[in-house]
PDB file of N, CA and C in Angstrom:
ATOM      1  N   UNK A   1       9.550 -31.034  10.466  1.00  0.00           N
ATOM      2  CA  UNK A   1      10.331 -29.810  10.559  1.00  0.00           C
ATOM      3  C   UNK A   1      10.096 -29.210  11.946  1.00  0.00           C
ATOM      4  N   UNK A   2      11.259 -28.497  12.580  1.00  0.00           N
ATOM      5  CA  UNK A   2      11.224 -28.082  14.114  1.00  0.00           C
ATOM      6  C   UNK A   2      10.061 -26.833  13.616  1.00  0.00           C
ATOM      7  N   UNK A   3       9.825 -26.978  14.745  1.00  0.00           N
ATOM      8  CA  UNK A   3       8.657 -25.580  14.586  1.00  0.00           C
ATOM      9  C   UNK A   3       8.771 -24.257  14.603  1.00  0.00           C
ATOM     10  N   UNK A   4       9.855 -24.025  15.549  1.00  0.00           N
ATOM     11  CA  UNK A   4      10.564 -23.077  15.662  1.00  0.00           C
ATOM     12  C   UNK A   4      11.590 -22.687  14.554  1.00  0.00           C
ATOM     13  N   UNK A   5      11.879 -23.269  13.329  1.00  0.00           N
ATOM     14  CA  UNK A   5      12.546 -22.733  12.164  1.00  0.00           C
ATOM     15  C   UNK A   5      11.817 -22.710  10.958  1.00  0.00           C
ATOM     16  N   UNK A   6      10.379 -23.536  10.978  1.00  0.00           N
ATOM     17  CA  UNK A   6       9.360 -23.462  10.660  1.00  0.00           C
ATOM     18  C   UNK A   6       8.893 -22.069  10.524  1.00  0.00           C
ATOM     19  N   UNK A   7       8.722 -21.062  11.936  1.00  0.00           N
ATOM     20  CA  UNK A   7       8.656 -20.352  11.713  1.00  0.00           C
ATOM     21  C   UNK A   7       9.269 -19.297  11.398  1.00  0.00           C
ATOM     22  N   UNK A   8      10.587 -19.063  11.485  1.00  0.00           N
ATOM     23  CA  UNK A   8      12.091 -18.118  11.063  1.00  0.00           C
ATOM     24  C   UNK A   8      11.423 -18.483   8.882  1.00  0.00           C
ATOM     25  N   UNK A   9      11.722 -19.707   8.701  1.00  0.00           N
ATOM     26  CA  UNK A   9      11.046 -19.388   7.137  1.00  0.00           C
ATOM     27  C   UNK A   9       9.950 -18.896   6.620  1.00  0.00           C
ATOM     28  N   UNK A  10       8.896 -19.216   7.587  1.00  0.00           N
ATOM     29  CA  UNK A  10       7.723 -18.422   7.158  1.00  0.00           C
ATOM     30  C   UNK A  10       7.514 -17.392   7.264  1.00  0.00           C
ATOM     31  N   UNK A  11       8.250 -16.417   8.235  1.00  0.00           N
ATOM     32  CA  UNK A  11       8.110 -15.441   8.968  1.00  0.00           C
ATOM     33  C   UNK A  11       6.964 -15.398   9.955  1.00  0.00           C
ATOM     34  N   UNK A  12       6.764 -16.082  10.137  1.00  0.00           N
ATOM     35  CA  UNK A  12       6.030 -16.600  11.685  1.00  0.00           C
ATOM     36  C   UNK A  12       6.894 -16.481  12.531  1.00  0.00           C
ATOM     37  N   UNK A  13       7.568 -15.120  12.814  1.00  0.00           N
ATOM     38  CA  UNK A  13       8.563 -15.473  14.512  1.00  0.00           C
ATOM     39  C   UNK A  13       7.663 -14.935  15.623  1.00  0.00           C
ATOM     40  N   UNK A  14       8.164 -15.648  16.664  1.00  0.00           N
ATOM     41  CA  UNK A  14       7.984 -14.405  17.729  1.00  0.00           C
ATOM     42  C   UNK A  14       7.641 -13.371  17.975  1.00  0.00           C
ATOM     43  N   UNK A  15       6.930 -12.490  18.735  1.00  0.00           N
ATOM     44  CA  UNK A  15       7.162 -11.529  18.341  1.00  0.00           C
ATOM     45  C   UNK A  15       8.107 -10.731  19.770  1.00  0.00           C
ATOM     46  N   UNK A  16       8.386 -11.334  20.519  1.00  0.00           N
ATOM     47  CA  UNK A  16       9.762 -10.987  21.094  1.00  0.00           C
ATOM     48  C   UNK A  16      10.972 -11.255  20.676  1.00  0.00           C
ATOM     49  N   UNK A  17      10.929 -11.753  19.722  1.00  0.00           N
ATOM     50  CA  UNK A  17      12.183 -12.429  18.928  1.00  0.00           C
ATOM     51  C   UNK A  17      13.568 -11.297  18.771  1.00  0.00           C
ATOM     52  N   UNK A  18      14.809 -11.376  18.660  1.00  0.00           N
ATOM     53  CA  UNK A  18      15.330 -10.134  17.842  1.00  0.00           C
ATOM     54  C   UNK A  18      15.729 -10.585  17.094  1.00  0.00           C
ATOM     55  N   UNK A  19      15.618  -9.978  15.598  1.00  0.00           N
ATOM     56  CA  UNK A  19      16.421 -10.548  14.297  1.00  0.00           C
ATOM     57  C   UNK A  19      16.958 -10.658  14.339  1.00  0.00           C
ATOM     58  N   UNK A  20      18.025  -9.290  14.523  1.00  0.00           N
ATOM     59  CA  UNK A  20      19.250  -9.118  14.581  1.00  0.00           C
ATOM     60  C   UNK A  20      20.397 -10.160  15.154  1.00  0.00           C
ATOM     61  N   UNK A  21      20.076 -10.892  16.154  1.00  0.00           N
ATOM     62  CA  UNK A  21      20.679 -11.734  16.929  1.00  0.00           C
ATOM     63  C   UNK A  21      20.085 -12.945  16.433  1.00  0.00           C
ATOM     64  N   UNK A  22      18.880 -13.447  15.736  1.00  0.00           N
ATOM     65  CA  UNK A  22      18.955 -14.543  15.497  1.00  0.00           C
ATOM     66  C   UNK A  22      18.825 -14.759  13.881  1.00  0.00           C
ATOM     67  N   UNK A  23      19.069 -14.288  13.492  1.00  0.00           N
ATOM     68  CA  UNK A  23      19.456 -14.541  12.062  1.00  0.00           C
ATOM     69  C   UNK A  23      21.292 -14.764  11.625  1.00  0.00           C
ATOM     70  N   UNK A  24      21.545 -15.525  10.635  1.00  0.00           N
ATOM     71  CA  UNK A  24      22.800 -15.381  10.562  1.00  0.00           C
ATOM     72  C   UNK A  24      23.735 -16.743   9.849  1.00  0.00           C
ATOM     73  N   UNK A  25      24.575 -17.023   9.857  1.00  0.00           N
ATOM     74  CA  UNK A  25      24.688 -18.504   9.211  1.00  0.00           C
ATOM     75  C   UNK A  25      24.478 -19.320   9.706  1.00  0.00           C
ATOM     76  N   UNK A  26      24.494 -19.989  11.066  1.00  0.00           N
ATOM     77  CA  UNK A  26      23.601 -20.543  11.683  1.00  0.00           C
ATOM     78  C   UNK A  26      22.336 -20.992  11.588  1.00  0.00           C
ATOM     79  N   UNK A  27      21.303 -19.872  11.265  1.00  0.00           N
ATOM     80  CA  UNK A  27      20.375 -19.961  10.999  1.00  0.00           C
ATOM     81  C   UNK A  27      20.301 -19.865   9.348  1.00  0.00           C
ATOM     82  N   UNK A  28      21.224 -19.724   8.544  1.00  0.00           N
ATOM     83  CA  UNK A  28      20.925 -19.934   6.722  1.00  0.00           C
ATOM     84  C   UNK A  28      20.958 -21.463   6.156  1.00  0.00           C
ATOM     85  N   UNK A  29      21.869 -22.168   7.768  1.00  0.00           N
ATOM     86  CA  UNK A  29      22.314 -23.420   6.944  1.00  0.00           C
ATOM     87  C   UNK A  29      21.281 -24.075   7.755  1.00  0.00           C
ATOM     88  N   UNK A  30      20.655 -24.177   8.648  1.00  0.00           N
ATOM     89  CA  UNK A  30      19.927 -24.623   9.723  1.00  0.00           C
ATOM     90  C   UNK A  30      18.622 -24.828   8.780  1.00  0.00           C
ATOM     91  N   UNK A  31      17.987 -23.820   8.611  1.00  0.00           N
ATOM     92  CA  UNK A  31      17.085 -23.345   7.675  1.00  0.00           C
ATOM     93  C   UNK A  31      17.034 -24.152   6.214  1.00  0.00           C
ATOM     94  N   UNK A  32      18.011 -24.401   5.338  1.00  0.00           N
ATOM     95  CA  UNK A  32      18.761 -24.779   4.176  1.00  0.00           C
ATOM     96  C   UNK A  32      18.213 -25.958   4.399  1.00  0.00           C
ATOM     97  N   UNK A  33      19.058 -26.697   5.361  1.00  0.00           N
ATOM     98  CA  UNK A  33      18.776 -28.393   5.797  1.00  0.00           C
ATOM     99  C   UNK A  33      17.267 -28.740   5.923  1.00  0.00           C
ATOM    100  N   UNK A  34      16.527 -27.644   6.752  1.00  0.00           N
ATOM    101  CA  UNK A  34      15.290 -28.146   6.864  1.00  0.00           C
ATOM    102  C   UNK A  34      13.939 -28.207   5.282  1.00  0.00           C
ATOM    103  N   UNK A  35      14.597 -27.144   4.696  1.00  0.00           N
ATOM    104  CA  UNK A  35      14.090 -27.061   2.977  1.00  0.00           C
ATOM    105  C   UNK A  35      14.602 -28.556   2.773  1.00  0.00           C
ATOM    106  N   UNK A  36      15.397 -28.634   2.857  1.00  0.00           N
ATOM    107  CA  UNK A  36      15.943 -29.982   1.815  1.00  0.00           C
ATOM    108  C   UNK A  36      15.349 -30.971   2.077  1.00  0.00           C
ATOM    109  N   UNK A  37      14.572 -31.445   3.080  1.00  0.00           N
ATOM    110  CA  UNK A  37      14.157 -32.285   3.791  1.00  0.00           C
ATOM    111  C   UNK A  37      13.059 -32.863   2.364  1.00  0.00           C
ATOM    112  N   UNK A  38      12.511 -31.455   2.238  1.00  0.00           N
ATOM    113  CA  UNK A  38      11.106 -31.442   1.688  1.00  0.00           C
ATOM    114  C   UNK A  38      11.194 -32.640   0.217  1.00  0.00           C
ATOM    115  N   UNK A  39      10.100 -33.048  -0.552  1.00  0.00           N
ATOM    116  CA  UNK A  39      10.577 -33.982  -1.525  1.00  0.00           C
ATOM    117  C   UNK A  39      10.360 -32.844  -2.611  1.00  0.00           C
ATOM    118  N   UNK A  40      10.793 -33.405  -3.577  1.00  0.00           N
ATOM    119  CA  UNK A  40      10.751 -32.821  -5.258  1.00  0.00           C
ATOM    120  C   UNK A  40       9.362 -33.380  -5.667  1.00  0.00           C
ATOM    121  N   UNK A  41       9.070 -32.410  -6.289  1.00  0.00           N
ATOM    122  CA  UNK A  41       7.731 -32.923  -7.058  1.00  0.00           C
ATOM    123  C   UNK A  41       8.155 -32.763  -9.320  1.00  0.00           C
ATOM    124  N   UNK A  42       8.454 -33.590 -10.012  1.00  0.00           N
ATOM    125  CA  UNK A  42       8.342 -33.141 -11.053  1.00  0.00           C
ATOM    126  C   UNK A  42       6.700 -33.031 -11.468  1.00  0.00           C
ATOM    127  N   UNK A  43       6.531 -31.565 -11.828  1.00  0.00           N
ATOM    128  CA  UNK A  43       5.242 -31.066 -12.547  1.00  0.00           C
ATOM    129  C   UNK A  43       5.144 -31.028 -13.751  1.00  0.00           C
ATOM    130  N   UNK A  44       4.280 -32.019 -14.736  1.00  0.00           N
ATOM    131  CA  UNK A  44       4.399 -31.667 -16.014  1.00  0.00           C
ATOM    132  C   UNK A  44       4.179 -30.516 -16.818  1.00  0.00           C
ATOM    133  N   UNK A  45       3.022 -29.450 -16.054  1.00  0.00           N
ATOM    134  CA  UNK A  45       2.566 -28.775 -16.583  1.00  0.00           C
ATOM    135  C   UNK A  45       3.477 -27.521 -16.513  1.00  0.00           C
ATOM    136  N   UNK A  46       4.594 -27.335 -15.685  1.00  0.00           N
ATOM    137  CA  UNK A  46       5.754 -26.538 -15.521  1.00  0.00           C
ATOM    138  C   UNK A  46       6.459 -26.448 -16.860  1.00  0.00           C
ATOM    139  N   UNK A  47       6.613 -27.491 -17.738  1.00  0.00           N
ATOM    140  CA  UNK A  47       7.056 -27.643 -18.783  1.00  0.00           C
ATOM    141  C   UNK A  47       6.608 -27.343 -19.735  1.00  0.00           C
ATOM    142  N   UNK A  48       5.077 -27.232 -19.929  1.00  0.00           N
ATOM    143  CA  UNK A  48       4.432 -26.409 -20.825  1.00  0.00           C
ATOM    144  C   UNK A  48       4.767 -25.104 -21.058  1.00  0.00           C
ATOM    145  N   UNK A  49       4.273 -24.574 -22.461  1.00  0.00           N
ATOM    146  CA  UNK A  49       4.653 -23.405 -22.705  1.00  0.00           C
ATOM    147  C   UNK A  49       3.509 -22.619 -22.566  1.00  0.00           C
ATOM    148  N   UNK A  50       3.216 -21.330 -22.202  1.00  0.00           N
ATOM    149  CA  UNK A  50       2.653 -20.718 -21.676  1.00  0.00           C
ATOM    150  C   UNK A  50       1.626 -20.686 -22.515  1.00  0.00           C
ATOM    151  N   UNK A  51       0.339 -20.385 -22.086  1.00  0.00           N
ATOM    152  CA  UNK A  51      -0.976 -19.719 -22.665  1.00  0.00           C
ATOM    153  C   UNK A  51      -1.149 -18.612 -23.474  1.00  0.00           C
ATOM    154  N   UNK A  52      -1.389 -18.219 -24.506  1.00  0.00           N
ATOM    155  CA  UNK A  52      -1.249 -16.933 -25.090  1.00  0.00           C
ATOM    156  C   UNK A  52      -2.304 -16.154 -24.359  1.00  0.00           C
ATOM    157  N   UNK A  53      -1.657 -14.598 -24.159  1.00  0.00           N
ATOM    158  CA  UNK A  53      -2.674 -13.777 -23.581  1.00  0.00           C
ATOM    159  C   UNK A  53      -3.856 -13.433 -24.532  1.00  0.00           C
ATOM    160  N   UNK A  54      -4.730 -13.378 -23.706  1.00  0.00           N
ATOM    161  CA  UNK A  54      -6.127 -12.858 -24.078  1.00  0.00           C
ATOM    162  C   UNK A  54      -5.932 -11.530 -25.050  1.00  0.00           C
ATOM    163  N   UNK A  55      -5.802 -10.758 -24.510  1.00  0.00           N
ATOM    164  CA  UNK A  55      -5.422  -9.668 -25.267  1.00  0.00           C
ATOM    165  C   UNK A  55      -4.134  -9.385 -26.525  1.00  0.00           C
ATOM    166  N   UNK A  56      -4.350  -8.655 -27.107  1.00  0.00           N
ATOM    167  CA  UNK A  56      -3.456  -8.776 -28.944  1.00  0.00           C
ATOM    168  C   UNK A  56      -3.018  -7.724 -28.290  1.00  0.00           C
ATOM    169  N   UNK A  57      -1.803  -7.385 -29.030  1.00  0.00           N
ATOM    170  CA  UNK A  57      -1.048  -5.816 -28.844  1.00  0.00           C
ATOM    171  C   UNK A  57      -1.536  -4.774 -30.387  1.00  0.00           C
ATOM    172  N   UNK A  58      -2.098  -4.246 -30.271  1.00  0.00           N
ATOM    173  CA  UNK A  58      -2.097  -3.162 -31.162  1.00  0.00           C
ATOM    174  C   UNK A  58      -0.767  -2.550 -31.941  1.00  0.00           C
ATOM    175  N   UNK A  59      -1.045  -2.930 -33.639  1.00  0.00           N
ATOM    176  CA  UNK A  59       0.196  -2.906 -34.539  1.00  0.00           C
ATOM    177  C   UNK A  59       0.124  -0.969 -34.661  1.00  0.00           C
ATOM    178  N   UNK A  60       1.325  -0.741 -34.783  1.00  0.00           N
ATOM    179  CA  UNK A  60       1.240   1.090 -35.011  1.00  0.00           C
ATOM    180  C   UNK A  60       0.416   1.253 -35.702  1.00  0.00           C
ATOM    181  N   UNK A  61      -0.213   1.079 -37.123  1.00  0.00           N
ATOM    182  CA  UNK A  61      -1.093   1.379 -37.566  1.00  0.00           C
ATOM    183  C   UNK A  61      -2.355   1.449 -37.080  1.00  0.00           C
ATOM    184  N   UNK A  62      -3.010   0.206 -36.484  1.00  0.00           N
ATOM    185  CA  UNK A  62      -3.784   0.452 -35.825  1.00  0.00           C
ATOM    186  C   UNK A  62      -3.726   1.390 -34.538  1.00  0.00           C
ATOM    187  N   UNK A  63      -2.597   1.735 -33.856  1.00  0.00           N
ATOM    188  CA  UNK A  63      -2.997   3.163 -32.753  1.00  0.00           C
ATOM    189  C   UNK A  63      -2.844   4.321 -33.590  1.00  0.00           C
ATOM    190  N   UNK A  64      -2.293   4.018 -34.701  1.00  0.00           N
ATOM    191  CA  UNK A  64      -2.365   5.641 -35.498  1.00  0.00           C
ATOM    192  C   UNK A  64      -3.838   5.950 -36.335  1.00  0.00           C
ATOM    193  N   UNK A  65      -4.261   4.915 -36.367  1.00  0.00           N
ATOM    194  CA  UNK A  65      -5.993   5.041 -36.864  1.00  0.00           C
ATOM    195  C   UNK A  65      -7.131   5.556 -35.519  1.00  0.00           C
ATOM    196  N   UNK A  66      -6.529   4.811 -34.742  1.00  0.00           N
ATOM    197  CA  UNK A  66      -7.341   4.941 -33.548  1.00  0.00           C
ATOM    198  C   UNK A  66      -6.832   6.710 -32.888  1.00  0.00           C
ATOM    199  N   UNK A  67      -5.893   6.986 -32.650  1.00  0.00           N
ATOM    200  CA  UNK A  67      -5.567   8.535 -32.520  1.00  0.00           C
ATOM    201  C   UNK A  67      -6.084   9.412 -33.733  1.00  0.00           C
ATOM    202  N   UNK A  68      -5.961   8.883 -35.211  1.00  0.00           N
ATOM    203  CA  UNK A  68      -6.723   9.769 -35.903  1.00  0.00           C
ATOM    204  C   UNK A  68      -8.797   9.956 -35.174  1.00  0.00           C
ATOM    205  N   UNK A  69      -9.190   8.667 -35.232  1.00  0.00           N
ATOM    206  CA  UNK A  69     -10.221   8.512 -35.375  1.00  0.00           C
ATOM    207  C   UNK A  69     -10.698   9.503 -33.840  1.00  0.00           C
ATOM    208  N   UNK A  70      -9.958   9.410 -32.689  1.00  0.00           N
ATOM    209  CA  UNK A  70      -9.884  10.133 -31.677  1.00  0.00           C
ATOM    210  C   UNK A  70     -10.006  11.730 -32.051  1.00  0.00           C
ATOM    211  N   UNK A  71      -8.891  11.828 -32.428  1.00  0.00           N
ATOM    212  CA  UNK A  71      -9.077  13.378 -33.094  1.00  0.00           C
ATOM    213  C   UNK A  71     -10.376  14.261 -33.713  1.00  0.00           C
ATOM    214  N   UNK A  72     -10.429  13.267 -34.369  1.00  0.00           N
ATOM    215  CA  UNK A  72     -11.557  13.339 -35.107  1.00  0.00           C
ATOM    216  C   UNK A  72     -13.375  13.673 -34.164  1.00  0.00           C
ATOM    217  N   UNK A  73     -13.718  12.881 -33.639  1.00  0.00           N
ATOM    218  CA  UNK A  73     -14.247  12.810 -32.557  1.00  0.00           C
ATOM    219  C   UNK A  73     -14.176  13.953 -31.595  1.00  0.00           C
ATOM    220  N   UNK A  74     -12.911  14.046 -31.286  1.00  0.00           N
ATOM    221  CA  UNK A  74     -12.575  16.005 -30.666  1.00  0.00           C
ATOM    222  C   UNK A  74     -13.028  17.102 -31.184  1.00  0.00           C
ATOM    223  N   UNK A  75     -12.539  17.153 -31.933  1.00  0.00           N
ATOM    224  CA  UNK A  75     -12.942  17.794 -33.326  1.00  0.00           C
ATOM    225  C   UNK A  75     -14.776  18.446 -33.378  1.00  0.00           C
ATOM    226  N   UNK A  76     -15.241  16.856 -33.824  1.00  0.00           N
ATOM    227  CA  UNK A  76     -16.782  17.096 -33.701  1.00  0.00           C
ATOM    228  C   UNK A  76     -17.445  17.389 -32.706  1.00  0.00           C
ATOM    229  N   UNK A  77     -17.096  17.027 -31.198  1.00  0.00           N
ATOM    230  CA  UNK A  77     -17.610  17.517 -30.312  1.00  0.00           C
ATOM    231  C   UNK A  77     -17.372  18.978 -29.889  1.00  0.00           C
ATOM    232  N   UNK A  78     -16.171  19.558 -30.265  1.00  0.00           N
ATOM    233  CA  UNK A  78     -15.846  20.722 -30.100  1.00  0.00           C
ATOM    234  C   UNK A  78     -16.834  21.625 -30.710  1.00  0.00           C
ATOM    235  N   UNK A  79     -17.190  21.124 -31.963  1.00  0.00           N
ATOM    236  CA  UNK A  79     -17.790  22.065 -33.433  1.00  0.00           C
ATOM    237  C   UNK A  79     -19.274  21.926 -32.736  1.00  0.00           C
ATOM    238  N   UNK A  80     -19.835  20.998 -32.041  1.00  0.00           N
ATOM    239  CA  UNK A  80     -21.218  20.983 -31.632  1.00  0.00           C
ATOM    240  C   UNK A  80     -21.019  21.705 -30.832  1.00  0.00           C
ATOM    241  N   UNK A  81     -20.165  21.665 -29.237  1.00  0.00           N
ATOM    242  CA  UNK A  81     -20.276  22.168 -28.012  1.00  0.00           C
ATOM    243  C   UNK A  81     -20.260  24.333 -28.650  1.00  0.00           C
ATOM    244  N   UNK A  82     -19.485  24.277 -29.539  1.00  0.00           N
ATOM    245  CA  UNK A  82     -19.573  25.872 -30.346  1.00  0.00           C
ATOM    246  C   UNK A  82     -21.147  26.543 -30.903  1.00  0.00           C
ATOM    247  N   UNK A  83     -21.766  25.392 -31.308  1.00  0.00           N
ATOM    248  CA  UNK A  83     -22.977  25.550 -32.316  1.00  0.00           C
ATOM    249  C   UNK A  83     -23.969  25.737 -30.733  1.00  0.00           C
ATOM    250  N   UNK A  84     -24.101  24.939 -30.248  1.00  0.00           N
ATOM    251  CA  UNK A  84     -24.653  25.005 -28.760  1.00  0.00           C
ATOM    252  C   UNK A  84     -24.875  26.343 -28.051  1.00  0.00           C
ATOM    253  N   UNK A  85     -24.011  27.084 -28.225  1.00  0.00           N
ATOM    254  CA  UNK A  85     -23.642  28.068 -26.973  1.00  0.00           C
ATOM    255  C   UNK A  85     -24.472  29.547 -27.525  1.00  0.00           C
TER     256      UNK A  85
END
């Protein structure tokens, strides 16, 4: 691959470069050709189906236990931080 469009894809330009003037179809199909060059790789593992996440989602019930149980907890610390004073 030329080096110089090498870097227009990587964004490795110049840094006197101007975009503006060198970007354009010229440079989309220029660019295009030099991708194509590249080979195909088939990956098997692309085809796999994904990993289940680590983490579960919490069913409503369980965040409505967990907000009670929260509450709750408020609650008691409030009633101590009162008894305290």
């Amino acid at each position: 691959m030329d080096r110089e469009v090498e870097g227009f894809i990587t964004g490795h330009r110049p840094k006197n470069a101007n975009a503006g003037h060198d970007y354009g179809d010229r440079w989309v199909a220029t660019m295009a050709a030099e991708i194509e060059k590249y080979p195909r790789y088939k990956i098997a593992a692309l085809k796999k189906a994904p990993a289940p996440h680590k983490r579960q989602r919490r069913t409503p019930a369980q965040l409505a236990a967990a907000a009670e149980a929260k509450t709750i907890r408020q609650a008691s610390r409030a009633k101590r931080a009162e008894q305290t004073k």
